[in-house]
PDB file of N, CA and C in Angstrom:
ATOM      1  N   UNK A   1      10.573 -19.798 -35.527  1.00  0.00           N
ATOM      2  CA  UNK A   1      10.234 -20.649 -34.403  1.00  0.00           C
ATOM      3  C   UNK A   1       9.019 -20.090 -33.691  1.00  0.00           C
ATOM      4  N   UNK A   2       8.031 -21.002 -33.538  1.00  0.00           N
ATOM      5  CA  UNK A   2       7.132 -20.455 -32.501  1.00  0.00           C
ATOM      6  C   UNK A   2       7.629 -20.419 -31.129  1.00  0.00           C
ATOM      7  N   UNK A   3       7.777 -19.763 -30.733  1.00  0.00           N
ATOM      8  CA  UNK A   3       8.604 -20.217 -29.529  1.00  0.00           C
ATOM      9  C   UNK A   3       8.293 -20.270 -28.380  1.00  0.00           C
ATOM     10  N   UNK A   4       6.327 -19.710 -28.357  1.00  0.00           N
ATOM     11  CA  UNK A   4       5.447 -19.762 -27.582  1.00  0.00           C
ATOM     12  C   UNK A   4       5.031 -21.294 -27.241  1.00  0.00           C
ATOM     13  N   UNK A   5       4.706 -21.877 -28.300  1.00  0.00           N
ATOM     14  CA  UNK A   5       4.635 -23.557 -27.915  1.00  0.00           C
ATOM     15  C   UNK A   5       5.694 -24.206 -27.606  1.00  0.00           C
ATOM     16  N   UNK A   6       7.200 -24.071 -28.092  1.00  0.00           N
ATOM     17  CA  UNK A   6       8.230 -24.750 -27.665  1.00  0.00           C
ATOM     18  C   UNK A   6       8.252 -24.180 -26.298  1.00  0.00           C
ATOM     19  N   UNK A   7       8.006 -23.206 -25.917  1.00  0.00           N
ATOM     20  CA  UNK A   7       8.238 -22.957 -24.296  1.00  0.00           C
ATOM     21  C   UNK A   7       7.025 -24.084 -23.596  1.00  0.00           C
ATOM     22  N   UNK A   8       5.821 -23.639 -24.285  1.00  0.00           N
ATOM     23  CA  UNK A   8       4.708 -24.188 -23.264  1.00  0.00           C
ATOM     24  C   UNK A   8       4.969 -25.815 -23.720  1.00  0.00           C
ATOM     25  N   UNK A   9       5.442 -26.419 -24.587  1.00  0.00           N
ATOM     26  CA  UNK A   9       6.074 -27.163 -24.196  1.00  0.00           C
ATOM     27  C   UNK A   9       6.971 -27.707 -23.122  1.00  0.00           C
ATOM     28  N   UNK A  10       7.825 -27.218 -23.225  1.00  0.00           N
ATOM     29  CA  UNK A  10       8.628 -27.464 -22.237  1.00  0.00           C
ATOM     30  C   UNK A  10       8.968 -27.205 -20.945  1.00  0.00           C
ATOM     31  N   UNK A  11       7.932 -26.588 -20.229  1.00  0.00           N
ATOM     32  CA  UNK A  11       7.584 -25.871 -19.883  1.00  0.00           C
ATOM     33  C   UNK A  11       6.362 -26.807 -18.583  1.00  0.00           C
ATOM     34  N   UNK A  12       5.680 -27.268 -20.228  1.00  0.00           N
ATOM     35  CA  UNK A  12       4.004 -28.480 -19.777  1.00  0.00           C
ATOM     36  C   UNK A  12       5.349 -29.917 -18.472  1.00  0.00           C
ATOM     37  N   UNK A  13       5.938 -30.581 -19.861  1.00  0.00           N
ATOM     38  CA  UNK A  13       7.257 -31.629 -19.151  1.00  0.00           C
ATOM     39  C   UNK A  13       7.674 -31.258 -18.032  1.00  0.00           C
ATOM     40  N   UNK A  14       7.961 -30.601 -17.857  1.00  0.00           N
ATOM     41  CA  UNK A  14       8.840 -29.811 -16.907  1.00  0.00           C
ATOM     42  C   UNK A  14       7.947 -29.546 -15.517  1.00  0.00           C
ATOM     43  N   UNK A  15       7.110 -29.473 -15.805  1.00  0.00           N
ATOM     44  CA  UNK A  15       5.874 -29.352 -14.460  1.00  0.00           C
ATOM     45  C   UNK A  15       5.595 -30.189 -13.946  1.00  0.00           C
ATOM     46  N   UNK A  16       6.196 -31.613 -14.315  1.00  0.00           N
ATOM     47  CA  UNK A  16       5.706 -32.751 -13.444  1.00  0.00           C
ATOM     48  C   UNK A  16       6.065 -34.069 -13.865  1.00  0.00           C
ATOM     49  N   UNK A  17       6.966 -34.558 -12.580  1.00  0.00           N
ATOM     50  CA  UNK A  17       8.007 -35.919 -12.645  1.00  0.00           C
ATOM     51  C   UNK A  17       6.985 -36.888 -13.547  1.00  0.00           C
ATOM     52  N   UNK A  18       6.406 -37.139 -13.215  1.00  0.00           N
ATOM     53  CA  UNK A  18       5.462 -38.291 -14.652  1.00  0.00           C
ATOM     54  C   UNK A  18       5.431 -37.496 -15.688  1.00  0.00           C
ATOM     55  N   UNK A  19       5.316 -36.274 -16.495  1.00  0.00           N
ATOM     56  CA  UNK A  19       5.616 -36.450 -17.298  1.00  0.00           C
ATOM     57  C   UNK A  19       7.199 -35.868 -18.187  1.00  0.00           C
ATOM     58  N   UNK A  20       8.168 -35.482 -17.187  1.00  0.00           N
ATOM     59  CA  UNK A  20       9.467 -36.017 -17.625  1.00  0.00           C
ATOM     60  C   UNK A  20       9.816 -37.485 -17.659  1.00  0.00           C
ATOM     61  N   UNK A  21       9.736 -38.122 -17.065  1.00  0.00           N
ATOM     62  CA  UNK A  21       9.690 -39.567 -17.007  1.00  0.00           C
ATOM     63  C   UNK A  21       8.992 -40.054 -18.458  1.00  0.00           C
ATOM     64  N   UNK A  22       8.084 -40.042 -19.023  1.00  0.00           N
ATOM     65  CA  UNK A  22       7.186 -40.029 -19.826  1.00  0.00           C
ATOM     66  C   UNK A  22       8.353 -39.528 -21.325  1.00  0.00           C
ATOM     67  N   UNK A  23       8.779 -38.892 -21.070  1.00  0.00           N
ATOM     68  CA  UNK A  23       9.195 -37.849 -21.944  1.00  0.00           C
ATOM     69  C   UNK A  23      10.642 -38.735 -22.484  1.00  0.00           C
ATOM     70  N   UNK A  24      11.275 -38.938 -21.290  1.00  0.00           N
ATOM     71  CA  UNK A  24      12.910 -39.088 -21.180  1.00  0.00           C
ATOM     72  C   UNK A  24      12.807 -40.122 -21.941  1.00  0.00           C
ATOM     73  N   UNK A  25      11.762 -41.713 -21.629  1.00  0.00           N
ATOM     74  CA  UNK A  25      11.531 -42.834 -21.984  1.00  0.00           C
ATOM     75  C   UNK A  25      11.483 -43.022 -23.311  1.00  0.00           C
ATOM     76  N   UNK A  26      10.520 -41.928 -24.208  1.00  0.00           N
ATOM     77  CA  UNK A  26       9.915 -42.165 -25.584  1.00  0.00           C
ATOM     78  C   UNK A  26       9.390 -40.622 -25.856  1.00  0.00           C
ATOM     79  N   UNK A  27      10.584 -39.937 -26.186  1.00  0.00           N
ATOM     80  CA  UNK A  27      10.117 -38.550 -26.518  1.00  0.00           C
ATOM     81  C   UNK A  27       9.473 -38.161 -27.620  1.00  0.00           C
ATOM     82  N   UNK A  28       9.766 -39.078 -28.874  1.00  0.00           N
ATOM     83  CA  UNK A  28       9.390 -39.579 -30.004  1.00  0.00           C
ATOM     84  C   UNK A  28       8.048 -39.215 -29.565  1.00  0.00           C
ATOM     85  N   UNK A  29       7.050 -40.169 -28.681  1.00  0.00           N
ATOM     86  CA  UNK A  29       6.186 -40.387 -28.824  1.00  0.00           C
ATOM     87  C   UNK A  29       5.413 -39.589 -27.833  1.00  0.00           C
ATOM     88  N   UNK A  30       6.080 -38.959 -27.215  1.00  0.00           N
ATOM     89  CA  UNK A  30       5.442 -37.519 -26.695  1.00  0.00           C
ATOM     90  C   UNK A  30       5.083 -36.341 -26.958  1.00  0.00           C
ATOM     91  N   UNK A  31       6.119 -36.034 -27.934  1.00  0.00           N
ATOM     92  CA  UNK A  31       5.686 -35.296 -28.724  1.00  0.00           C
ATOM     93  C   UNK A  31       4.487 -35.417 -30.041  1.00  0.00           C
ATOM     94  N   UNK A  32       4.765 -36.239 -30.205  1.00  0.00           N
ATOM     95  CA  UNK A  32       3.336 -36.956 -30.705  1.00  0.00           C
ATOM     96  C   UNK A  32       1.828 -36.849 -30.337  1.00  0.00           C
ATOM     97  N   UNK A  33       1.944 -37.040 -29.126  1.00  0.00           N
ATOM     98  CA  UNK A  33       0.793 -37.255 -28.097  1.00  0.00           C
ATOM     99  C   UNK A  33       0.545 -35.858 -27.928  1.00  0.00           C
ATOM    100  N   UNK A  34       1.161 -34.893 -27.407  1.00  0.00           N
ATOM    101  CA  UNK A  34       1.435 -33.326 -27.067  1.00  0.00           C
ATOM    102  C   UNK A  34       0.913 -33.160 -28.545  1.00  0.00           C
ATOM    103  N   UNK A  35       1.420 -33.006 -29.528  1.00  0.00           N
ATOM    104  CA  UNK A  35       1.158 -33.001 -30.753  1.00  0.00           C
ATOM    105  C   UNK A  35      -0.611 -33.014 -31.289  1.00  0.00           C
ATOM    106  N   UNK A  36      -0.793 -33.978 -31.228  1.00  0.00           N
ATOM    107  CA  UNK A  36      -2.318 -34.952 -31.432  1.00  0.00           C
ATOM    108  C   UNK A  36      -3.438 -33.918 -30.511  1.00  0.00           C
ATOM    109  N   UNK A  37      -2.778 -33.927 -29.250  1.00  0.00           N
ATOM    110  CA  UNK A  37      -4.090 -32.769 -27.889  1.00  0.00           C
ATOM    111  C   UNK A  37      -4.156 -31.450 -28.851  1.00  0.00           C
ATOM    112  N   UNK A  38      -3.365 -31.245 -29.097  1.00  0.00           N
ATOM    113  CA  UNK A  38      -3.431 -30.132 -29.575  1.00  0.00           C
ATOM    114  C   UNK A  38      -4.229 -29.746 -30.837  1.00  0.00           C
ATOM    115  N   UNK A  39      -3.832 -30.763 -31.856  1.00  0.00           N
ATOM    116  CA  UNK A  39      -4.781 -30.332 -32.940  1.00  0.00           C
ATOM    117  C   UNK A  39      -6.060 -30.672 -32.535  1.00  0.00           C
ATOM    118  N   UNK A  40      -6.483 -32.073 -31.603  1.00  0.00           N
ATOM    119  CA  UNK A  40      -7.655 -32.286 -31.654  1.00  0.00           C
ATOM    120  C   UNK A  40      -8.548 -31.368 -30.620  1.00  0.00           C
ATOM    121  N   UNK A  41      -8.006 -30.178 -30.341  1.00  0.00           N
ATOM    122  CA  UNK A  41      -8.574 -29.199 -29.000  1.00  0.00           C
ATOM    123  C   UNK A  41      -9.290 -28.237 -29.638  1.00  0.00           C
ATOM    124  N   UNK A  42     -10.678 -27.961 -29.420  1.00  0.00           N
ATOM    125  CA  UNK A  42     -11.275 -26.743 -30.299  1.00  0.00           C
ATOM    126  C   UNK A  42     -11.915 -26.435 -29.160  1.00  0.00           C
ATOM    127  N   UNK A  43     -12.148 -25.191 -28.503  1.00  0.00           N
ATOM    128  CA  UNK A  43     -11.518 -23.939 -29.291  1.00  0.00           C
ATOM    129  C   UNK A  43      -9.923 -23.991 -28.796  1.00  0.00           C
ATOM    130  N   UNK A  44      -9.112 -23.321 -29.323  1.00  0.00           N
ATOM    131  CA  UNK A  44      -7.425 -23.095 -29.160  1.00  0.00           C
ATOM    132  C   UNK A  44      -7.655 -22.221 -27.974  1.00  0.00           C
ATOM    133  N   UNK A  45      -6.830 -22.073 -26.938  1.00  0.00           N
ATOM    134  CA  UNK A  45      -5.650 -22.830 -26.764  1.00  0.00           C
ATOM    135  C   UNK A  45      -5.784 -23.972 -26.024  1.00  0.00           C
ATOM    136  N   UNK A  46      -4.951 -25.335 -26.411  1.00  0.00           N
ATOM    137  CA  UNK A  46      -5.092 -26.274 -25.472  1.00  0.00           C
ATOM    138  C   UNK A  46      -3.595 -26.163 -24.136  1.00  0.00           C
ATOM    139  N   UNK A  47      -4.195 -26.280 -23.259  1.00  0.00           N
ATOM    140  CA  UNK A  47      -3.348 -26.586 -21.932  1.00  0.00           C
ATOM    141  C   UNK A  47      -2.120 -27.831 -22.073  1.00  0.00           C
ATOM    142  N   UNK A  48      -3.000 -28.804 -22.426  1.00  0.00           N
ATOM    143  CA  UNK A  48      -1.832 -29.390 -22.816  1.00  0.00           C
ATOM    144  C   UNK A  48      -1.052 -30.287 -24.064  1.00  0.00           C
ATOM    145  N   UNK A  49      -1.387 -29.319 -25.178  1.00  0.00           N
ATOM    146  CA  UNK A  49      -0.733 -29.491 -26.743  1.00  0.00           C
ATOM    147  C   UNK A  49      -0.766 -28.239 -26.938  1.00  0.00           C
ATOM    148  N   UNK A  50      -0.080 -28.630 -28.383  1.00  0.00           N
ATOM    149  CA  UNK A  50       0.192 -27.659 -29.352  1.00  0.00           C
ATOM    150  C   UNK A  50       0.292 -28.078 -30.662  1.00  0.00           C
ATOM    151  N   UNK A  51       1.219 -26.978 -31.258  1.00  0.00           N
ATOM    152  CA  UNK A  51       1.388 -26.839 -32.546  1.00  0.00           C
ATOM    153  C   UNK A  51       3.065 -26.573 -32.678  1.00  0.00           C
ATOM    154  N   UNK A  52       3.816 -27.281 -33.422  1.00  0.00           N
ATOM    155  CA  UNK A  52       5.120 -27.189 -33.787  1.00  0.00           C
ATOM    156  C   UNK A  52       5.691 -27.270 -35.040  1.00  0.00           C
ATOM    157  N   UNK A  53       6.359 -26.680 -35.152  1.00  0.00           N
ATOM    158  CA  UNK A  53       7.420 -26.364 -36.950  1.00  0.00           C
ATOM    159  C   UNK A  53       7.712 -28.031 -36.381  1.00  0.00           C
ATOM    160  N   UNK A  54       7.676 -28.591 -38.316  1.00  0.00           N
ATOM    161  CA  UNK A  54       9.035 -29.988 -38.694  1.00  0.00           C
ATOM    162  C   UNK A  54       9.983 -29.409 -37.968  1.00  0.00           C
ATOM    163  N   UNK A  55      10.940 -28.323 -37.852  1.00  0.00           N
ATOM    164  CA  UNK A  55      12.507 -28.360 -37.273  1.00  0.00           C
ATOM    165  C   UNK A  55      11.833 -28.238 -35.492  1.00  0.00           C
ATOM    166  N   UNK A  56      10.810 -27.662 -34.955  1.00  0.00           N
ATOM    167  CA  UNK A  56      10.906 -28.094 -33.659  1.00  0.00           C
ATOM    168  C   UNK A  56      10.921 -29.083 -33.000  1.00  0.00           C
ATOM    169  N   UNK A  57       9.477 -29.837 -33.846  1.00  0.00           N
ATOM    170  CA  UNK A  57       9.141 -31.009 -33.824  1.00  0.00           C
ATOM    171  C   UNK A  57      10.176 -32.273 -33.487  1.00  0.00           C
ATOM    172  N   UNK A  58      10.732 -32.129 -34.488  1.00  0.00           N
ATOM    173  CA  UNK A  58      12.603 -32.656 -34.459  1.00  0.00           C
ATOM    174  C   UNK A  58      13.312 -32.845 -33.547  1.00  0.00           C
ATOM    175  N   UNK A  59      13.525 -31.437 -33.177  1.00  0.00           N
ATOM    176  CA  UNK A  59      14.738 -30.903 -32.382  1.00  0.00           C
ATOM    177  C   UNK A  59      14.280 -31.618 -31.060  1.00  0.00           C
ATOM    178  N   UNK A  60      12.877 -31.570 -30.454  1.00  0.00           N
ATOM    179  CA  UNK A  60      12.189 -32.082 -28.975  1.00  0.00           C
ATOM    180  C   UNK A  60      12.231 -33.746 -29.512  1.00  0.00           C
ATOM    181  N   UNK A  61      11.886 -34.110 -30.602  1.00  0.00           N
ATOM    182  CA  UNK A  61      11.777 -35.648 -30.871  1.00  0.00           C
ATOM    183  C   UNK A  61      13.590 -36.616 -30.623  1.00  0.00           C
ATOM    184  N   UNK A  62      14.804 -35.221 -30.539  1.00  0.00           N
ATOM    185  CA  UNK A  62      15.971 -35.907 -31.111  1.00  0.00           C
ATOM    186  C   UNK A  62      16.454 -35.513 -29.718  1.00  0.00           C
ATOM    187  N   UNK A  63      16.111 -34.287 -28.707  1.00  0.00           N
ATOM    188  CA  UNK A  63      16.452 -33.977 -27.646  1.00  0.00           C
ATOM    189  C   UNK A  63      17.666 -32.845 -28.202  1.00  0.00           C
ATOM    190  N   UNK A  64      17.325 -32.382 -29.372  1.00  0.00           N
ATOM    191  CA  UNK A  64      18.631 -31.594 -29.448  1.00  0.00           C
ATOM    192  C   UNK A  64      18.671 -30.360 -28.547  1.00  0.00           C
ATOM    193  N   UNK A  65      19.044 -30.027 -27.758  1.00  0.00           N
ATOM    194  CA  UNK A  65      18.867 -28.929 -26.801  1.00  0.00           C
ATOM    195  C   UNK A  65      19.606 -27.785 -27.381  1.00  0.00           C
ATOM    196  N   UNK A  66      21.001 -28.035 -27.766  1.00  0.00           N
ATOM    197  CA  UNK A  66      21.559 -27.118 -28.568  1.00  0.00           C
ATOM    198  C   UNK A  66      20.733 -26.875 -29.732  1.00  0.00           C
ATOM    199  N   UNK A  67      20.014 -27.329 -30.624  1.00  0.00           N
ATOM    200  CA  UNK A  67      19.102 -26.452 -31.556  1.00  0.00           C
ATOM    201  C   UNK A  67      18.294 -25.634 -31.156  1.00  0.00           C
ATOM    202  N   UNK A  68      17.148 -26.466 -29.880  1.00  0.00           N
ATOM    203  CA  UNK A  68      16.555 -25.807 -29.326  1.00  0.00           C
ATOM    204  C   UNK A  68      16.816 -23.875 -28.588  1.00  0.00           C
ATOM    205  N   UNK A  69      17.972 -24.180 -27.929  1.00  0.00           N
ATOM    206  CA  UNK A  69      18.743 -22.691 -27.524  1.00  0.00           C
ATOM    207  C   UNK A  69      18.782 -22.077 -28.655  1.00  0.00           C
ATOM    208  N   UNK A  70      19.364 -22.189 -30.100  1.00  0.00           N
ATOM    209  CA  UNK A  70      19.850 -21.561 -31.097  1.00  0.00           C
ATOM    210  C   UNK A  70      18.383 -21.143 -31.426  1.00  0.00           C
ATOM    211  N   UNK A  71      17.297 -21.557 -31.743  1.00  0.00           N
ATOM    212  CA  UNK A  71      16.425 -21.673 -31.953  1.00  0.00           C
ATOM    213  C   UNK A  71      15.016 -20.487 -30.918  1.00  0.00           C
ATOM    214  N   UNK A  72      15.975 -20.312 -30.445  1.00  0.00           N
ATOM    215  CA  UNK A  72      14.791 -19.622 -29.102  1.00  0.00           C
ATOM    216  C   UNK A  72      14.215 -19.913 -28.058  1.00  0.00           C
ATOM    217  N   UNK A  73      14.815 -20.768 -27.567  1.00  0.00           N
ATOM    218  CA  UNK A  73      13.799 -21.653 -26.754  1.00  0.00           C
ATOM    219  C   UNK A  73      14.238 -20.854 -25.404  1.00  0.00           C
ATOM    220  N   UNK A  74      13.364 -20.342 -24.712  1.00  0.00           N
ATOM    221  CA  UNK A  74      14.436 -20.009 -22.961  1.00  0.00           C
ATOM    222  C   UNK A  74      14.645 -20.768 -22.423  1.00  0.00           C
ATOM    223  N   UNK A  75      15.950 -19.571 -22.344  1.00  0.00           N
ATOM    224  CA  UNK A  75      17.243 -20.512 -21.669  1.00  0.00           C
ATOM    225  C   UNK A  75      16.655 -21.125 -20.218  1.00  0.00           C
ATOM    226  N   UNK A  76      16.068 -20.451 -19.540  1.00  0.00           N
ATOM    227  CA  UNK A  76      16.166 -21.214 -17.885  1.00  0.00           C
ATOM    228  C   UNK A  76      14.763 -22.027 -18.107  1.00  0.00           C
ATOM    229  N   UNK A  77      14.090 -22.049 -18.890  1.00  0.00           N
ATOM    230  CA  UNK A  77      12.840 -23.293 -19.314  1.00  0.00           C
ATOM    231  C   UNK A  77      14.019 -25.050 -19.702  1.00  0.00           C
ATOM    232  N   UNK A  78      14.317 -24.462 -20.600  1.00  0.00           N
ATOM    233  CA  UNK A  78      15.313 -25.022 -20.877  1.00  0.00           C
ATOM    234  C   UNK A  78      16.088 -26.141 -20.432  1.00  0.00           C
ATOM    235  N   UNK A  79      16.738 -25.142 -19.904  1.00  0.00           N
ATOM    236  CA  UNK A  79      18.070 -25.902 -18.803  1.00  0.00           C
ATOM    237  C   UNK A  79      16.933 -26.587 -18.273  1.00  0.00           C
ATOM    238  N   UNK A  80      15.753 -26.265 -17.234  1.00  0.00           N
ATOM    239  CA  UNK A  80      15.368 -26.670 -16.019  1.00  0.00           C
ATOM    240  C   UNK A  80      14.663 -28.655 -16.716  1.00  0.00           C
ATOM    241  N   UNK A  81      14.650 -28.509 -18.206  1.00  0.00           N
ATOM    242  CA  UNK A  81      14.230 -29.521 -18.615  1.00  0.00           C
ATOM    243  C   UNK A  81      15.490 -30.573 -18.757  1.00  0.00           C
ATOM    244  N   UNK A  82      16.087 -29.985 -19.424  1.00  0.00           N
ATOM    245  CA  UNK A  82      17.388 -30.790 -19.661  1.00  0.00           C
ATOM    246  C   UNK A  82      17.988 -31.744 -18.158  1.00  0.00           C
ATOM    247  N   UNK A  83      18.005 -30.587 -17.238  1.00  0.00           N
ATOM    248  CA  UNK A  83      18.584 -30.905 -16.166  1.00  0.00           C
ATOM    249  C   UNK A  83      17.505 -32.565 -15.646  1.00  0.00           C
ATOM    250  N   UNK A  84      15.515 -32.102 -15.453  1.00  0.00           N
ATOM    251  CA  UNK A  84      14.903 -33.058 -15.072  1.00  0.00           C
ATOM    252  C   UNK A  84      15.141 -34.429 -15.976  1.00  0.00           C
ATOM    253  N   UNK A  85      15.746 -34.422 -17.452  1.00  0.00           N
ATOM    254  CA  UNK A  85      15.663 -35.498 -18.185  1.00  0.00           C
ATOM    255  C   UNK A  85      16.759 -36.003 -17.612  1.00  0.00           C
ATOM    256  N   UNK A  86      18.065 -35.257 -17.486  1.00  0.00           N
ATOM    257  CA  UNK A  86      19.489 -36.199 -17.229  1.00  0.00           C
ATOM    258  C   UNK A  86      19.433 -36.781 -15.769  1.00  0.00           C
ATOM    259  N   UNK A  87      18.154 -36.267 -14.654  1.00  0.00           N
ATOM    260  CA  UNK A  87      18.043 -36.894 -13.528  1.00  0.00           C
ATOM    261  C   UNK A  87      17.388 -38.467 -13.574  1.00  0.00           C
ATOM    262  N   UNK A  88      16.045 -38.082 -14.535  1.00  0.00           N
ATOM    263  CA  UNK A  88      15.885 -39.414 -14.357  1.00  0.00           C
ATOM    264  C   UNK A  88      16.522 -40.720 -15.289  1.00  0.00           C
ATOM    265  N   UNK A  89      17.557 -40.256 -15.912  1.00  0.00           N
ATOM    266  CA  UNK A  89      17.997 -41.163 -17.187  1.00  0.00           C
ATOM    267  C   UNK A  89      19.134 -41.459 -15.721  1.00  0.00           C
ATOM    268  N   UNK A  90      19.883 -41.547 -14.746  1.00  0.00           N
ATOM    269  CA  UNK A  90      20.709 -41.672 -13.973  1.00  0.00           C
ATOM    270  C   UNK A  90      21.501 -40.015 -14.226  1.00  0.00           C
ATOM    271  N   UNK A  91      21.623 -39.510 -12.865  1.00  0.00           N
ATOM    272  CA  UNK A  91      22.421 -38.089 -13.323  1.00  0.00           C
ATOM    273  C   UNK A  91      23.854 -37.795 -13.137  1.00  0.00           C
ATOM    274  N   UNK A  92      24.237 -37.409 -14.522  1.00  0.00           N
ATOM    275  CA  UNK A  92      25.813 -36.785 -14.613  1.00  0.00           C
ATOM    276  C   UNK A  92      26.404 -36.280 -13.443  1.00  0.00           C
ATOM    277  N   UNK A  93      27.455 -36.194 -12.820  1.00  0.00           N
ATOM    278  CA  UNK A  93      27.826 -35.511 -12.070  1.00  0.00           C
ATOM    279  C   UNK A  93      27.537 -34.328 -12.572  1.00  0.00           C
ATOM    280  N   UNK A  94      27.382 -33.316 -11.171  1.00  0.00           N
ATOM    281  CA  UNK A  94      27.161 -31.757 -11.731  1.00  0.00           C
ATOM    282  C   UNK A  94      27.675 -31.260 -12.119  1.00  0.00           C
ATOM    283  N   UNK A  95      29.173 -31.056 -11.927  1.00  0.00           N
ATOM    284  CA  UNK A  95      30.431 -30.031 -12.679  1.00  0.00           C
ATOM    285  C   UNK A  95      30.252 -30.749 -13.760  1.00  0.00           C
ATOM    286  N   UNK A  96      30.521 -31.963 -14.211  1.00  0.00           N
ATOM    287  CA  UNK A  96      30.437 -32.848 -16.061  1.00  0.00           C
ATOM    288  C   UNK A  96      28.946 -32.235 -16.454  1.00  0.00           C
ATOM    289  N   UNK A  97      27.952 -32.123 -15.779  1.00  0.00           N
ATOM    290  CA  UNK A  97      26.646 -31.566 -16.432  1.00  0.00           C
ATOM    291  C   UNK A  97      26.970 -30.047 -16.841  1.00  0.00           C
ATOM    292  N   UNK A  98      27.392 -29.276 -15.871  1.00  0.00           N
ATOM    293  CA  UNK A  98      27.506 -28.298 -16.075  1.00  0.00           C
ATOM    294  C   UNK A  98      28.145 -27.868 -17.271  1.00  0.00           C
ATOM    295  N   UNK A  99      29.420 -28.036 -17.552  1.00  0.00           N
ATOM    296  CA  UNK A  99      30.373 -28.320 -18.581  1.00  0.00           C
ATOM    297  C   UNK A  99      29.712 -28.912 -19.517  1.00  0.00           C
ATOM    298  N   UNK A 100      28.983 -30.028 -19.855  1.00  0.00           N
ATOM    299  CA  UNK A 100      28.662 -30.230 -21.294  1.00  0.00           C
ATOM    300  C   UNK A 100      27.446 -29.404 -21.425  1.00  0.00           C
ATOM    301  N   UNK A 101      26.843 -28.719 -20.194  1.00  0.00           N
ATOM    302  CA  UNK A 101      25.074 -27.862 -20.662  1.00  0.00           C
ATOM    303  C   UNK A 101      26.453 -26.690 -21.442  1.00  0.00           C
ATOM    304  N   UNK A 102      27.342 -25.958 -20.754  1.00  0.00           N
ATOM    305  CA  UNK A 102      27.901 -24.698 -21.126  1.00  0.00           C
ATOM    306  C   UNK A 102      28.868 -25.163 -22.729  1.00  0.00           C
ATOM    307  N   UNK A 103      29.316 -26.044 -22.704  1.00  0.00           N
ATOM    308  CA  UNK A 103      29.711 -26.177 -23.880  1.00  0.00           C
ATOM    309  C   UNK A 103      28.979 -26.039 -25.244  1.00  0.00           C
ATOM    310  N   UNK A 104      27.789 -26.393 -25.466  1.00  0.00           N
ATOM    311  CA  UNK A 104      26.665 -26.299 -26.458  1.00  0.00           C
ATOM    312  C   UNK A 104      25.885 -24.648 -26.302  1.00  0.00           C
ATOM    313  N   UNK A 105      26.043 -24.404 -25.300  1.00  0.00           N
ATOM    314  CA  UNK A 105      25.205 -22.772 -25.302  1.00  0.00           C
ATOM    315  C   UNK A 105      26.483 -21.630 -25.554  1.00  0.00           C
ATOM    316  N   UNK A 106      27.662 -21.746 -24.892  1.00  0.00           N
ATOM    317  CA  UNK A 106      28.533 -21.022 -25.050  1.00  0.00           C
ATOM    318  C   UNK A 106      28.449 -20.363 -26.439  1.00  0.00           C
ATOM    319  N   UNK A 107      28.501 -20.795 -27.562  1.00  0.00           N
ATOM    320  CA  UNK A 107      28.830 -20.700 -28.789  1.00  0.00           C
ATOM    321  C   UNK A 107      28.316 -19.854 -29.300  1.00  0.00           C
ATOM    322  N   UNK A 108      26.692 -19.929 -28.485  1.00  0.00           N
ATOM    323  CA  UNK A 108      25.757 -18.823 -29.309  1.00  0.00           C
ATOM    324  C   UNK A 108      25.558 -17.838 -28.852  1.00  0.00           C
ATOM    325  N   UNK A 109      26.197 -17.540 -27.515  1.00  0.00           N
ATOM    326  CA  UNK A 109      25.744 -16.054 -26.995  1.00  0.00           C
ATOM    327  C   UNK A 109      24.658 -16.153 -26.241  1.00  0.00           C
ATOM    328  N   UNK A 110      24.054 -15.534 -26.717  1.00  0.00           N
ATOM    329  CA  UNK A 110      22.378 -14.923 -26.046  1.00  0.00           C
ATOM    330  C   UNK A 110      21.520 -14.765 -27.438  1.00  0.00           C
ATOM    331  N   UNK A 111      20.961 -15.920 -27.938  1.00  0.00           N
ATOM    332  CA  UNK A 111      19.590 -15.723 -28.576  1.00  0.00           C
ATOM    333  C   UNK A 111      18.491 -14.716 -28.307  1.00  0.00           C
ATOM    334  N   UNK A 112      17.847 -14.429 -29.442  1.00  0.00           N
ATOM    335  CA  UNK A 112      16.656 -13.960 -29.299  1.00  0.00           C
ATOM    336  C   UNK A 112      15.638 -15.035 -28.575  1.00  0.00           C
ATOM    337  N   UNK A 113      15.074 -15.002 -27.222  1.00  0.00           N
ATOM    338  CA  UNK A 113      13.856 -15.744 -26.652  1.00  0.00           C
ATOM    339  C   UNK A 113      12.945 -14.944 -26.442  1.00  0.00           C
ATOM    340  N   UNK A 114      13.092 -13.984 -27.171  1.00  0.00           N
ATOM    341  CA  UNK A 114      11.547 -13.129 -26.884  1.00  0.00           C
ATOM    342  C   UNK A 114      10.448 -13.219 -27.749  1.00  0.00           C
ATOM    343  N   UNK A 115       9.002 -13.585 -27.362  1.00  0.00           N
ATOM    344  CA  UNK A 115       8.005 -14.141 -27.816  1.00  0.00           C
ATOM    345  C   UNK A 115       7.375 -13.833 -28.624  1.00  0.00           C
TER     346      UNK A 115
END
């Protein structure tokens, strides 16, 4: 896992209600877009793209968050995304959020998220 772009990924979303909103709507196609800045940015690094593995690529296109954790992603980047997507999709109660975020991370412990 690169886990430098899946952070600055998530990380980029996460910095600003338009583009969680953006995100929550058609993630498919955000990542895409995030995707696209990135290759088309010379010189590297771009601010706002990147570069992602098929299984990251995926995992942000399907919202799997539990891959993502297993995967490396930090944890409090993370959560803080998960949490902005389930706000604007209408939000879970907090104890039911809480409980299904801990149910999917429980399992794995403490990943490696170091860069």
């Amino acid at each position: 896992m690169s886990r430098f772009d899946v952070d600055k990924f998530i990380r980029h979303v996460d910095d600003h209600g338009d583009r969680v909103r953006a995100f929550a709507a058609d993630p498919a196609g955000y990542v895409a877009t995030w995707l696209a800045r990135g290759a088309a940015s010379s010189p590297r690094p771009c601010p706002d793209g990147g570069t992602l593995t098929e299984a990251e690529r995926v995992a942000l296109e399907t919202e799997d968050w539990e891959t993502l954790y297993v995967m490396g992603a930090h944890p409090y980047v993370l959560f803080h995304l998960v949490v902005a997507v389930d706000l604007v999709r209408g939000p879970t109660p907090w104890p039911e959020f809480v409980e299904w975020y801990r149910g999917f991370v429980t399992p794995h412990g403490r990943p490696d998220f170091a860069t």
